[in-house]
PDB file of N, CA and C in Angstrom:
ATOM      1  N   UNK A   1       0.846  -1.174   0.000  1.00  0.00           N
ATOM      2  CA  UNK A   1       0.000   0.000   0.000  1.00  0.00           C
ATOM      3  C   UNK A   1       0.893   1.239   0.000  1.00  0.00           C
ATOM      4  N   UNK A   2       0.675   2.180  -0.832  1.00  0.00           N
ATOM      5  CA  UNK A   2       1.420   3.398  -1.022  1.00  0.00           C
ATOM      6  C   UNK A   2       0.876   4.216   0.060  1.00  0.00           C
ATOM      7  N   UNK A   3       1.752   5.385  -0.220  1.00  0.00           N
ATOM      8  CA  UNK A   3       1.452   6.721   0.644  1.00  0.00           C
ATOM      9  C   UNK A   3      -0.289   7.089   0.262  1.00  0.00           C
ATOM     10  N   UNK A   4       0.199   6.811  -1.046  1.00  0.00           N
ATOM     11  CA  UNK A   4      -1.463   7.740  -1.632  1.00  0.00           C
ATOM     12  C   UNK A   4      -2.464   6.774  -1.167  1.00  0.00           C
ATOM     13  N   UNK A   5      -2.335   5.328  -1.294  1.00  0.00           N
ATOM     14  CA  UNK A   5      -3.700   4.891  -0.608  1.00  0.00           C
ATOM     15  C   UNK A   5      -4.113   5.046   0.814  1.00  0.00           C
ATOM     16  N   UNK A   6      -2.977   5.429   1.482  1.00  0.00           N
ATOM     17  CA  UNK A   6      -2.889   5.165   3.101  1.00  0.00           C
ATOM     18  C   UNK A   6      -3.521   6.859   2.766  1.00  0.00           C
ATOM     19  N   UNK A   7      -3.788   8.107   2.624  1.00  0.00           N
ATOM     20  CA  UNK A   7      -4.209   9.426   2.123  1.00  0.00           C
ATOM     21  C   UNK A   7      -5.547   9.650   1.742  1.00  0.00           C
ATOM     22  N   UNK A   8      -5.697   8.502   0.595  1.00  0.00           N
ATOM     23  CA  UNK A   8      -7.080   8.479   0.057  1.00  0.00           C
ATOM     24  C   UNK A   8      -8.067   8.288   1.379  1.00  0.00           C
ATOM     25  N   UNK A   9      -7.588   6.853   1.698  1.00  0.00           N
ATOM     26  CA  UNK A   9      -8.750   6.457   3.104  1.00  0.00           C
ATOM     27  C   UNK A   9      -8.423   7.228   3.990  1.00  0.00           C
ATOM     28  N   UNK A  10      -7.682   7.974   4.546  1.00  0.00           N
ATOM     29  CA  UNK A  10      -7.547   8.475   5.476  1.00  0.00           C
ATOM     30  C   UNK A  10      -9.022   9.724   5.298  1.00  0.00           C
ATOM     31  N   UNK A  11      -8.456  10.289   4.160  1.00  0.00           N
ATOM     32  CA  UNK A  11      -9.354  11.603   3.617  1.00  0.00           C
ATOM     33  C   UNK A  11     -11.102  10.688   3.435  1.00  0.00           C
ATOM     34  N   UNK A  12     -11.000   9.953   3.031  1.00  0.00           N
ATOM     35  CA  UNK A  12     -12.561   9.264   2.787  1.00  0.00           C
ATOM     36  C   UNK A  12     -13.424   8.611   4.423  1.00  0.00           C
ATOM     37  N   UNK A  13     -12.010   8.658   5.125  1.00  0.00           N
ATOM     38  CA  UNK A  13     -12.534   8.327   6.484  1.00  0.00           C
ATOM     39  C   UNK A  13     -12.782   9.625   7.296  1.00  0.00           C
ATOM     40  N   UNK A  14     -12.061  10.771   6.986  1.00  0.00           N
ATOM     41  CA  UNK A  14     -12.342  12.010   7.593  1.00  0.00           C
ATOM     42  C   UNK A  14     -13.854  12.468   7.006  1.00  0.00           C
ATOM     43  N   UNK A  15     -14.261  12.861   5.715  1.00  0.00           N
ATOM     44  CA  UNK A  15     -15.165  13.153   4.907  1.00  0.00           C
ATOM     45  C   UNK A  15     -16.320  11.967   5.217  1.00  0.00           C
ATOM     46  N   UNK A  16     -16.505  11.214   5.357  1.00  0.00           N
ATOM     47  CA  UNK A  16     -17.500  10.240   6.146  1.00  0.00           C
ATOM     48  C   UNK A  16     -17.789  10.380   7.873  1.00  0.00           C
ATOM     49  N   UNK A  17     -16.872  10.703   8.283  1.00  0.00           N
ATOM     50  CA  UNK A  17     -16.897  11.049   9.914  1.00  0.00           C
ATOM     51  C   UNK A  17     -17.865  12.099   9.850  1.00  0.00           C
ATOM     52  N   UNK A  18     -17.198  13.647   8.830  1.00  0.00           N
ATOM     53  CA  UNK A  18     -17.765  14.833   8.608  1.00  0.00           C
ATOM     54  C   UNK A  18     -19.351  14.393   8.450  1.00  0.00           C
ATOM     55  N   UNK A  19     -19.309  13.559   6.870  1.00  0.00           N
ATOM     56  CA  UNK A  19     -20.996  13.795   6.647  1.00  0.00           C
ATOM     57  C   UNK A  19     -21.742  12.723   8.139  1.00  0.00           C
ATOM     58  N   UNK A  20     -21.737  11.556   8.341  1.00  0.00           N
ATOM     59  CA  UNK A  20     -22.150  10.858   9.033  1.00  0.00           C
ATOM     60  C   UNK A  20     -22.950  11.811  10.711  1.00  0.00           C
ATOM     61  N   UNK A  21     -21.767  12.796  10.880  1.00  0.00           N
ATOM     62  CA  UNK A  21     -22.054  14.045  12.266  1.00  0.00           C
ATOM     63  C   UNK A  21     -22.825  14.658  11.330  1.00  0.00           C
ATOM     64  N   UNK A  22     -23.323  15.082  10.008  1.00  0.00           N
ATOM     65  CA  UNK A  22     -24.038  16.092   9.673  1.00  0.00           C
ATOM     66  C   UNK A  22     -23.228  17.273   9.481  1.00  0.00           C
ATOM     67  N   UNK A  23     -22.027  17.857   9.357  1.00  0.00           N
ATOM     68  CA  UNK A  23     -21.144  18.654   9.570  1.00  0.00           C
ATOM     69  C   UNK A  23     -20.878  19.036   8.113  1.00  0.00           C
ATOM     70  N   UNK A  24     -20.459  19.758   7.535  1.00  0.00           N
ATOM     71  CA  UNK A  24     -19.438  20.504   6.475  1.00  0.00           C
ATOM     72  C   UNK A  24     -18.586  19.574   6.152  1.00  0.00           C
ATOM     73  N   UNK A  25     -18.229  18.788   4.951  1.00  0.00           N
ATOM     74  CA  UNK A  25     -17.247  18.580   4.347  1.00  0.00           C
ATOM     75  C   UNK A  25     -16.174  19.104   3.506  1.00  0.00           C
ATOM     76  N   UNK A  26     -15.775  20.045   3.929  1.00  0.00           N
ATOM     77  CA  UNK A  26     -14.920  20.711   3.002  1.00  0.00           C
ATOM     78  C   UNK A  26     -14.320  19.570   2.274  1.00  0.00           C
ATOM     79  N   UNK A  27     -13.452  20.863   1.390  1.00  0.00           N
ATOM     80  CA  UNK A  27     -12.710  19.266  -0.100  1.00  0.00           C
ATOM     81  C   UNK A  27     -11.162  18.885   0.798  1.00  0.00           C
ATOM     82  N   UNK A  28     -10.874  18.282   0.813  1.00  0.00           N
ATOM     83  CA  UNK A  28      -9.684  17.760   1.545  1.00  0.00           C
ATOM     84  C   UNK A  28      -8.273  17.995   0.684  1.00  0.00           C
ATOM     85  N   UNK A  29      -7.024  18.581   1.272  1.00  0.00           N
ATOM     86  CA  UNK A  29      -6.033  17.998   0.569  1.00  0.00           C
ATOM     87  C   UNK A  29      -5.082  18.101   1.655  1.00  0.00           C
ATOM     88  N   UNK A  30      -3.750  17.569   0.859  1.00  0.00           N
ATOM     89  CA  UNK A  30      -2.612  17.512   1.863  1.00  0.00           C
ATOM     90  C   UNK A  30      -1.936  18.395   2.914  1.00  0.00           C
ATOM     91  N   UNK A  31      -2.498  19.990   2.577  1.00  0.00           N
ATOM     92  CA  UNK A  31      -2.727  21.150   3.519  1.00  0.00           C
ATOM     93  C   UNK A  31      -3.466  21.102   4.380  1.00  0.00           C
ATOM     94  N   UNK A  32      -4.616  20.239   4.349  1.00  0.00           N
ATOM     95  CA  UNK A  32      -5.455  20.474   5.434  1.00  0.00           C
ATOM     96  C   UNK A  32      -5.194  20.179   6.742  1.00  0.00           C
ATOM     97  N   UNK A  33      -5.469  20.987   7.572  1.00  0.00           N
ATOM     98  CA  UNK A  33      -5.682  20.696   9.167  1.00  0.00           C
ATOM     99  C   UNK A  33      -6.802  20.226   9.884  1.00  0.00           C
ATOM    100  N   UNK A  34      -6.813  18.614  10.163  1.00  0.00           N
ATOM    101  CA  UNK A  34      -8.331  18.256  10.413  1.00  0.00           C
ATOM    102  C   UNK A  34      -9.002  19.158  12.067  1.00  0.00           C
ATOM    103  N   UNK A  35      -8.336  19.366  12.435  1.00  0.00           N
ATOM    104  CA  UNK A  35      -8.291  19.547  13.776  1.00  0.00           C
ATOM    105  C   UNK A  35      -8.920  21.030  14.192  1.00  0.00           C
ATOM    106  N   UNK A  36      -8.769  21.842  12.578  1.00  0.00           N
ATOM    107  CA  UNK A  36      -8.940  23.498  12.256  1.00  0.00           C
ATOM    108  C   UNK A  36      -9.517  23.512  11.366  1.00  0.00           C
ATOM    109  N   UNK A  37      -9.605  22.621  10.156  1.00  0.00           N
ATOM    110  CA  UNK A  37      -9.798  23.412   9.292  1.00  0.00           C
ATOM    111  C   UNK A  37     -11.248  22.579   9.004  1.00  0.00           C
ATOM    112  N   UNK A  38     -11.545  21.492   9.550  1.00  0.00           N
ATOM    113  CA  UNK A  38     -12.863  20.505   9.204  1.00  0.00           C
ATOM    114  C   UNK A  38     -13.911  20.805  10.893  1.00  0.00           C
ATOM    115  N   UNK A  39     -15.037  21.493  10.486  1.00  0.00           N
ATOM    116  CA  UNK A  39     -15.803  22.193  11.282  1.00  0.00           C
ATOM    117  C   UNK A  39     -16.083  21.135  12.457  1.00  0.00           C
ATOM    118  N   UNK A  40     -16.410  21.185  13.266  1.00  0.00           N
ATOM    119  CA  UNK A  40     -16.758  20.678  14.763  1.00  0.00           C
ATOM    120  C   UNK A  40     -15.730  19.290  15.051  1.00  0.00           C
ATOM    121  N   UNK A  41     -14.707  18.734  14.163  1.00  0.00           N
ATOM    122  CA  UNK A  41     -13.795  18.054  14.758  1.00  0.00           C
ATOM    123  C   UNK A  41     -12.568  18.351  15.655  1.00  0.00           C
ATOM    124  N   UNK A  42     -13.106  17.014  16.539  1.00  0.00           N
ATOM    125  CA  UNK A  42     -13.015  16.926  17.580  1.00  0.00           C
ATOM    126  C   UNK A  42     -12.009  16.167  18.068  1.00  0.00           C
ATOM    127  N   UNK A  43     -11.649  15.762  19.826  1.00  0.00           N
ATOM    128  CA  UNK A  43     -10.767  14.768  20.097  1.00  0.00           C
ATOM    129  C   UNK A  43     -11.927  13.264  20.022  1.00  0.00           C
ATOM    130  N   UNK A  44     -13.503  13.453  19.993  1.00  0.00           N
ATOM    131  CA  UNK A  44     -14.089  12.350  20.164  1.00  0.00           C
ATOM    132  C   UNK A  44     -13.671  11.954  18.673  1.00  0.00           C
ATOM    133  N   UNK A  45     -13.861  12.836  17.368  1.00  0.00           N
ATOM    134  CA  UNK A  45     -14.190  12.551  16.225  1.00  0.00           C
ATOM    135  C   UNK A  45     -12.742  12.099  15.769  1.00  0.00           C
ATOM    136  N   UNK A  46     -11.578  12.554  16.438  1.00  0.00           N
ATOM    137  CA  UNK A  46     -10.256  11.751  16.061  1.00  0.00           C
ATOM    138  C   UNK A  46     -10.178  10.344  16.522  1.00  0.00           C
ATOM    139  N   UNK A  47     -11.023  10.034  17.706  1.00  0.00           N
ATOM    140  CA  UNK A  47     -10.807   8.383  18.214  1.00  0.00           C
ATOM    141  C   UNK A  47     -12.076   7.914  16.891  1.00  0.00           C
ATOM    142  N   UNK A  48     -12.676   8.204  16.468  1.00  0.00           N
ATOM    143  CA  UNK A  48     -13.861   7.659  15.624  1.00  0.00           C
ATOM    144  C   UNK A  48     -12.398   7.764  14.146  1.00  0.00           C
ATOM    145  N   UNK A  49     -12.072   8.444  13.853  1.00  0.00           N
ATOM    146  CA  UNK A  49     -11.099   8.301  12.875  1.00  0.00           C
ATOM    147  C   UNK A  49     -10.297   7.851  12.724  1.00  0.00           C
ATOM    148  N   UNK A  50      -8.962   7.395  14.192  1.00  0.00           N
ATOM    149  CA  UNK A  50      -8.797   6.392  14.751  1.00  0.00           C
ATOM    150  C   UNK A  50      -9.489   4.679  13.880  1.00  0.00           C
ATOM    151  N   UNK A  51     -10.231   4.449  15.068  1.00  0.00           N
ATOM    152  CA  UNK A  51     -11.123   3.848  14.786  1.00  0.00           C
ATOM    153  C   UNK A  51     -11.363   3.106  13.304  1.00  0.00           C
ATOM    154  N   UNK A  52     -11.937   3.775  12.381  1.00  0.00           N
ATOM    155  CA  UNK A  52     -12.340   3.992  11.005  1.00  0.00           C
ATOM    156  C   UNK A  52     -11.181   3.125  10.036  1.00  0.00           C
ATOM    157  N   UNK A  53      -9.903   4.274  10.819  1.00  0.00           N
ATOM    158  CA  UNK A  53      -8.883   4.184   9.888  1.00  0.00           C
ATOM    159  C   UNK A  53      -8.006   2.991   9.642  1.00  0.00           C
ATOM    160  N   UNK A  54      -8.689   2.291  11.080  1.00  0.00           N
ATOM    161  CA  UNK A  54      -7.460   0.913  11.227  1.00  0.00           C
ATOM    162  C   UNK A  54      -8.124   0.065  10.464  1.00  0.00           C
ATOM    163  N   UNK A  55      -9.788  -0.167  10.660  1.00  0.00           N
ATOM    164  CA  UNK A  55     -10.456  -0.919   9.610  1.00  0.00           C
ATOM    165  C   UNK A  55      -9.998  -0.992   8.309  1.00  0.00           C
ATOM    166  N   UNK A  56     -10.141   0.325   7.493  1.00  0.00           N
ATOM    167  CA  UNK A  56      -9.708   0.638   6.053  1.00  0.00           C
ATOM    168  C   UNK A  56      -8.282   0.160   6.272  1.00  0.00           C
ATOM    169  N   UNK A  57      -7.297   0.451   6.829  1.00  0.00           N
ATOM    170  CA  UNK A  57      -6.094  -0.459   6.570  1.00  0.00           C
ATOM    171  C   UNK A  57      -5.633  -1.782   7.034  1.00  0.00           C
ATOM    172  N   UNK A  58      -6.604  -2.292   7.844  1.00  0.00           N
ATOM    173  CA  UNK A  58      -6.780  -3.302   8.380  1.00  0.00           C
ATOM    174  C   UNK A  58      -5.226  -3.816   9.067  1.00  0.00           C
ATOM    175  N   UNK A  59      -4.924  -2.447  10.528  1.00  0.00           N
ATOM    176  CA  UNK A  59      -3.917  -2.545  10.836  1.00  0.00           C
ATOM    177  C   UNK A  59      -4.454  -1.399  12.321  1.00  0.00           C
ATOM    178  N   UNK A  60      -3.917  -2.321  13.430  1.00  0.00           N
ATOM    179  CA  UNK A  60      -4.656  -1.546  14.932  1.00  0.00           C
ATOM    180  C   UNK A  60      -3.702  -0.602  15.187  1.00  0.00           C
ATOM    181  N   UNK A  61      -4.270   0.431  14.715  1.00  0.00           N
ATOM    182  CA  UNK A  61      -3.604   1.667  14.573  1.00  0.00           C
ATOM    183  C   UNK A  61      -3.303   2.488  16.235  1.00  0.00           C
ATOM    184  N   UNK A  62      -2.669   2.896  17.020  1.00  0.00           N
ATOM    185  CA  UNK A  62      -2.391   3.156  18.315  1.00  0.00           C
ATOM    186  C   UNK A  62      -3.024   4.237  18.377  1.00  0.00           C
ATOM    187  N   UNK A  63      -2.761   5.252  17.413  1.00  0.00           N
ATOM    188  CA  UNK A  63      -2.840   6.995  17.704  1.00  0.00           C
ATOM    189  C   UNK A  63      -2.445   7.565  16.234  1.00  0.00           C
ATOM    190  N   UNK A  64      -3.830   8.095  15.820  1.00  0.00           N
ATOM    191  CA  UNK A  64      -3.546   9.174  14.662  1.00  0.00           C
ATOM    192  C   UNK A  64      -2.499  10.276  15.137  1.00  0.00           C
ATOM    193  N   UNK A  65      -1.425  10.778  14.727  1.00  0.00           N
ATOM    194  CA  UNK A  65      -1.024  12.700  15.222  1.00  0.00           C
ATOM    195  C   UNK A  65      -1.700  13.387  14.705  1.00  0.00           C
ATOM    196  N   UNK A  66      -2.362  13.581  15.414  1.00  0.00           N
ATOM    197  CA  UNK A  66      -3.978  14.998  14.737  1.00  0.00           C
ATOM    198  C   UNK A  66      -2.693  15.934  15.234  1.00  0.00           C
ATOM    199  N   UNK A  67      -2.016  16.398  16.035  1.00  0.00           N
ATOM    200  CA  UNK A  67      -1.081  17.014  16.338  1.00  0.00           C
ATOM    201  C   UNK A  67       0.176  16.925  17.135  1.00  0.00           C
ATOM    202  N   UNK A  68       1.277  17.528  16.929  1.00  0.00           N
ATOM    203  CA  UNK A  68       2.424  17.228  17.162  1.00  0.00           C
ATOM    204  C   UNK A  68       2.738  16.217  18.532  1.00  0.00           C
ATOM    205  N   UNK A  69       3.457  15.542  18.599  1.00  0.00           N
ATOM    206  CA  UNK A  69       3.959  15.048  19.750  1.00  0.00           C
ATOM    207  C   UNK A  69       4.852  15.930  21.014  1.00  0.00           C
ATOM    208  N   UNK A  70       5.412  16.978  19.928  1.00  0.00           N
ATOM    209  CA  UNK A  70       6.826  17.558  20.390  1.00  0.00           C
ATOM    210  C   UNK A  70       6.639  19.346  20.148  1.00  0.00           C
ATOM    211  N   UNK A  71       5.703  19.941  19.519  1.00  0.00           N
ATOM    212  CA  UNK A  71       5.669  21.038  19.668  1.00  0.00           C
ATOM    213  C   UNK A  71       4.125  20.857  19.551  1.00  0.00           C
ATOM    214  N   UNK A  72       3.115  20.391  19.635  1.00  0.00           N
ATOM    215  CA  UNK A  72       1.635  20.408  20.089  1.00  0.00           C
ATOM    216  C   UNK A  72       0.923  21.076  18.733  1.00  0.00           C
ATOM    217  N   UNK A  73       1.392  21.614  18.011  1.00  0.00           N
ATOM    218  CA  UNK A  73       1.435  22.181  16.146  1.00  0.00           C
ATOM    219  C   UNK A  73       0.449  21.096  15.418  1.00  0.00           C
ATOM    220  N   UNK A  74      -1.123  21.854  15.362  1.00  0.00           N
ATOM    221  CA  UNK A  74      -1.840  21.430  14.650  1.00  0.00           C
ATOM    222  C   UNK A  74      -0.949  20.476  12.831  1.00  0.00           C
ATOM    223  N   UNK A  75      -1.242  18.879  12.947  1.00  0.00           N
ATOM    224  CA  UNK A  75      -0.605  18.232  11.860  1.00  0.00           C
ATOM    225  C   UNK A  75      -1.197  18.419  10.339  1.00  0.00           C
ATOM    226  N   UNK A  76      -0.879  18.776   9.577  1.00  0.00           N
ATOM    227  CA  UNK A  76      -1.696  18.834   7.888  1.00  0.00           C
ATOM    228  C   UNK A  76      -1.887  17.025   7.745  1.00  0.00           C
ATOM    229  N   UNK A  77      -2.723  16.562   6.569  1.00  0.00           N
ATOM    230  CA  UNK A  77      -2.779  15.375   5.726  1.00  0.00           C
ATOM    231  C   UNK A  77      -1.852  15.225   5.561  1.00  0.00           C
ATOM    232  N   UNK A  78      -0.846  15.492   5.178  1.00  0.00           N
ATOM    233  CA  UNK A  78       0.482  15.751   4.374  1.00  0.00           C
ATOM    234  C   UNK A  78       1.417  14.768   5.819  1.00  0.00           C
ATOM    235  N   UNK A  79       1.085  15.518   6.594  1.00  0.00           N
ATOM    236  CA  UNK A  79       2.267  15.474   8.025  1.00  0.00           C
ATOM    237  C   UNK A  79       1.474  14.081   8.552  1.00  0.00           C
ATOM    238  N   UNK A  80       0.208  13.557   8.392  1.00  0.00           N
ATOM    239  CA  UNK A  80      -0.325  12.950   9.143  1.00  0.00           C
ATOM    240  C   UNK A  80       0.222  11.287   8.362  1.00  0.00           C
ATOM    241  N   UNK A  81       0.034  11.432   7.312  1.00  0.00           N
ATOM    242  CA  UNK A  81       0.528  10.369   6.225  1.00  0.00           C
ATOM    243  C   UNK A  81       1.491   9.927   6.315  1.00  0.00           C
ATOM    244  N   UNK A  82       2.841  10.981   6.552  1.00  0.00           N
ATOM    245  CA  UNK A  82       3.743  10.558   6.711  1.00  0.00           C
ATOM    246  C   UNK A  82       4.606  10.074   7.791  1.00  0.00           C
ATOM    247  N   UNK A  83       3.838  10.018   8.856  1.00  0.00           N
ATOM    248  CA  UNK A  83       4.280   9.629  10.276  1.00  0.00           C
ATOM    249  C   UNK A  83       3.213   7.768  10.239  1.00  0.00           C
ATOM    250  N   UNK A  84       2.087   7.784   9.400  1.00  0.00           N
ATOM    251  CA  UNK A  84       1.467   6.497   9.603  1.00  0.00           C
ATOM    252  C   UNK A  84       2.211   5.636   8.374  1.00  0.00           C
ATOM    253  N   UNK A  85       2.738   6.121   7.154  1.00  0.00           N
ATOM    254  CA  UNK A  85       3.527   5.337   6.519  1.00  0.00           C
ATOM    255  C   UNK A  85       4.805   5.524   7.110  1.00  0.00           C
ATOM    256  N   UNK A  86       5.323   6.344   8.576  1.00  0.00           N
ATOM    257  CA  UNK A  86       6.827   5.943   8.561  1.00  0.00           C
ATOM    258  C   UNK A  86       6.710   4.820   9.662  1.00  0.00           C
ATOM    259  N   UNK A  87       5.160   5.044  10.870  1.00  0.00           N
ATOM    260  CA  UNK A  87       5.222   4.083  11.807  1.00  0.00           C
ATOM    261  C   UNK A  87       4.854   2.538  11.332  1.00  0.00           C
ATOM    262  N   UNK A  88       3.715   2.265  10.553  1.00  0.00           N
ATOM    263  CA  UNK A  88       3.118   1.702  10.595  1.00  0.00           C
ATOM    264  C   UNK A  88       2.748   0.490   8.755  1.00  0.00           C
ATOM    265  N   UNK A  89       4.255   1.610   8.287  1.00  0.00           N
ATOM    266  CA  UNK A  89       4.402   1.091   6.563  1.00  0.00           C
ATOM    267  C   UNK A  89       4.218  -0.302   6.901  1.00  0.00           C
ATOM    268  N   UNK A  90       5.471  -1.224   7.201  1.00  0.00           N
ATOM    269  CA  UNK A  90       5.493  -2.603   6.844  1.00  0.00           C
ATOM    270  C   UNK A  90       4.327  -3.749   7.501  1.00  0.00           C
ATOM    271  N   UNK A  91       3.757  -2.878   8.358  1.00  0.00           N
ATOM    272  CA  UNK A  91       2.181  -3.639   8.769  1.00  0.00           C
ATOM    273  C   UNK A  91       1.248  -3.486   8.432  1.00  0.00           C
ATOM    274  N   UNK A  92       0.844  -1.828   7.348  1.00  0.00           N
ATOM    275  CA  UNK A  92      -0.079  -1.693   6.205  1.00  0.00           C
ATOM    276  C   UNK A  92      -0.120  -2.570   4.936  1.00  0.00           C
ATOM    277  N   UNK A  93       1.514  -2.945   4.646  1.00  0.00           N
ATOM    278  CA  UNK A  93       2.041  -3.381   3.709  1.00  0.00           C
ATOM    279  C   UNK A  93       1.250  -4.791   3.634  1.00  0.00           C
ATOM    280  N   UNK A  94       1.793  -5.436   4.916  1.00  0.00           N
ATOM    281  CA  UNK A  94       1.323  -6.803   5.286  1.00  0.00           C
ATOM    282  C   UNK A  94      -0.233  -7.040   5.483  1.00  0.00           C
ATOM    283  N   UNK A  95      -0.946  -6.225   5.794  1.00  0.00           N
ATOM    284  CA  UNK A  95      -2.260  -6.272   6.075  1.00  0.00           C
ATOM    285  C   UNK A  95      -3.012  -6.309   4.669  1.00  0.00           C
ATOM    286  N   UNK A  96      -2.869  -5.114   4.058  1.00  0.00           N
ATOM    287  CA  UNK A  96      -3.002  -4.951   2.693  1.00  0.00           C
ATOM    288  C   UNK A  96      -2.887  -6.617   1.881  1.00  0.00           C
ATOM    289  N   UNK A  97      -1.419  -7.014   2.085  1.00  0.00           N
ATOM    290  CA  UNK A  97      -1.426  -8.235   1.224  1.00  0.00           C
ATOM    291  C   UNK A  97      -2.303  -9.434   1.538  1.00  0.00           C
ATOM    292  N   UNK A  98      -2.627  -9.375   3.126  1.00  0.00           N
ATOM    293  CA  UNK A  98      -3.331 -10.210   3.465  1.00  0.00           C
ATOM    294  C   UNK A  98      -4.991  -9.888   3.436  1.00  0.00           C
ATOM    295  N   UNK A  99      -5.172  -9.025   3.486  1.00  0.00           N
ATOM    296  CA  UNK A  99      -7.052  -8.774   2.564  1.00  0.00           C
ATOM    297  C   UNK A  99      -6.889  -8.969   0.869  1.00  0.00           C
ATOM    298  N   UNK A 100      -5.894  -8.782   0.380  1.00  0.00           N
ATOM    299  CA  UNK A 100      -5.993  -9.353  -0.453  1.00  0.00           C
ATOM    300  C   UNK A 100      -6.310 -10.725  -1.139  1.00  0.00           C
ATOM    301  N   UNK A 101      -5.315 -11.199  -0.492  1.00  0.00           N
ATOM    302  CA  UNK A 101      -5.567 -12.975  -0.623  1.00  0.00           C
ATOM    303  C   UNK A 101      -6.549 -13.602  -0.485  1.00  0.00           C
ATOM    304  N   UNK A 102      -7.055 -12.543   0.890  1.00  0.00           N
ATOM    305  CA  UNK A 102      -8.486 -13.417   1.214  1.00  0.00           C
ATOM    306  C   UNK A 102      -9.300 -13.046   0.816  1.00  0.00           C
ATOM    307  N   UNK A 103      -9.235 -11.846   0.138  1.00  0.00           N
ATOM    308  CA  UNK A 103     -10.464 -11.949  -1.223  1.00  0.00           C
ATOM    309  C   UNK A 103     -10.139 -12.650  -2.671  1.00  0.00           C
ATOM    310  N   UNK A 104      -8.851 -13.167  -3.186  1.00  0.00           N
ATOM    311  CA  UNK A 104      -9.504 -13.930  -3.962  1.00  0.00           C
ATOM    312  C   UNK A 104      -9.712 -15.610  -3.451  1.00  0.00           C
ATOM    313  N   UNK A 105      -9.672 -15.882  -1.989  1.00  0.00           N
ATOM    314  CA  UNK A 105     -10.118 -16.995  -1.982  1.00  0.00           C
ATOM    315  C   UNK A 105     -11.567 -16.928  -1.722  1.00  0.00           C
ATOM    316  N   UNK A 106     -12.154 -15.786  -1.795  1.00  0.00           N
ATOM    317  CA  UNK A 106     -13.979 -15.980  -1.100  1.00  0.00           C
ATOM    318  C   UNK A 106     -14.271 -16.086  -2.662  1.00  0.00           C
ATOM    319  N   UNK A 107     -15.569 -16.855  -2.604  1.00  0.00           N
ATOM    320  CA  UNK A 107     -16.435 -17.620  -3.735  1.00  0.00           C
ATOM    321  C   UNK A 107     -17.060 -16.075  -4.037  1.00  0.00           C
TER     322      UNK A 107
END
């Protein structure tokens, strides 16, 4: 799984959180700040994204960085991507290969 798919779902899991609360979906990109810039999200709506996100990668994700660890600095898409493909690459990788398989063994 690339950067961009680990991005896509991330963004399709934010934008589903959004509509699902009834909220504003703005258009998403790698600038965005979910935390600022996507209306009434929240710390509940980051554990629901959380949540969401480990499904779609089918990998038990610990902790999105909605923001910094080390200077507390609201994170962009951009920044968020690249801390879950630097933690969590070779177990997306593996997860990924393994939903695979097991869809082409289902009838």
């Amino acid at each position: 799984m690339t950067s961009d798919d680990i991005r896509q779902r991330l963004c399709a899991v934010l934008s589903a959180i959004q509509s699902d609360s009834g909220l504003a979906a703005p258009a998403l990109s790698d600038s965005t700040r979910p935390l600022t810039d996507l209306p009434g999200f929240d710390s509940l709506a980051a554990v629901d994204a959380e949540v969401r996100l480990s499904e779609a990668l089918g990998v038990d994700l610990e902790h999105i960085p909605f923001k910094s660890d080390t200077t507390g600095n609201q994170l962009t898409i951009a920044e968020i991507v690249a801390h879950l493909v630097e933690k969590y690459g070779p177990g997306i990788a593996i997860a990924s290969k393994n939903q695979a398989d097991a869809e082409e063994k289902s009838p």
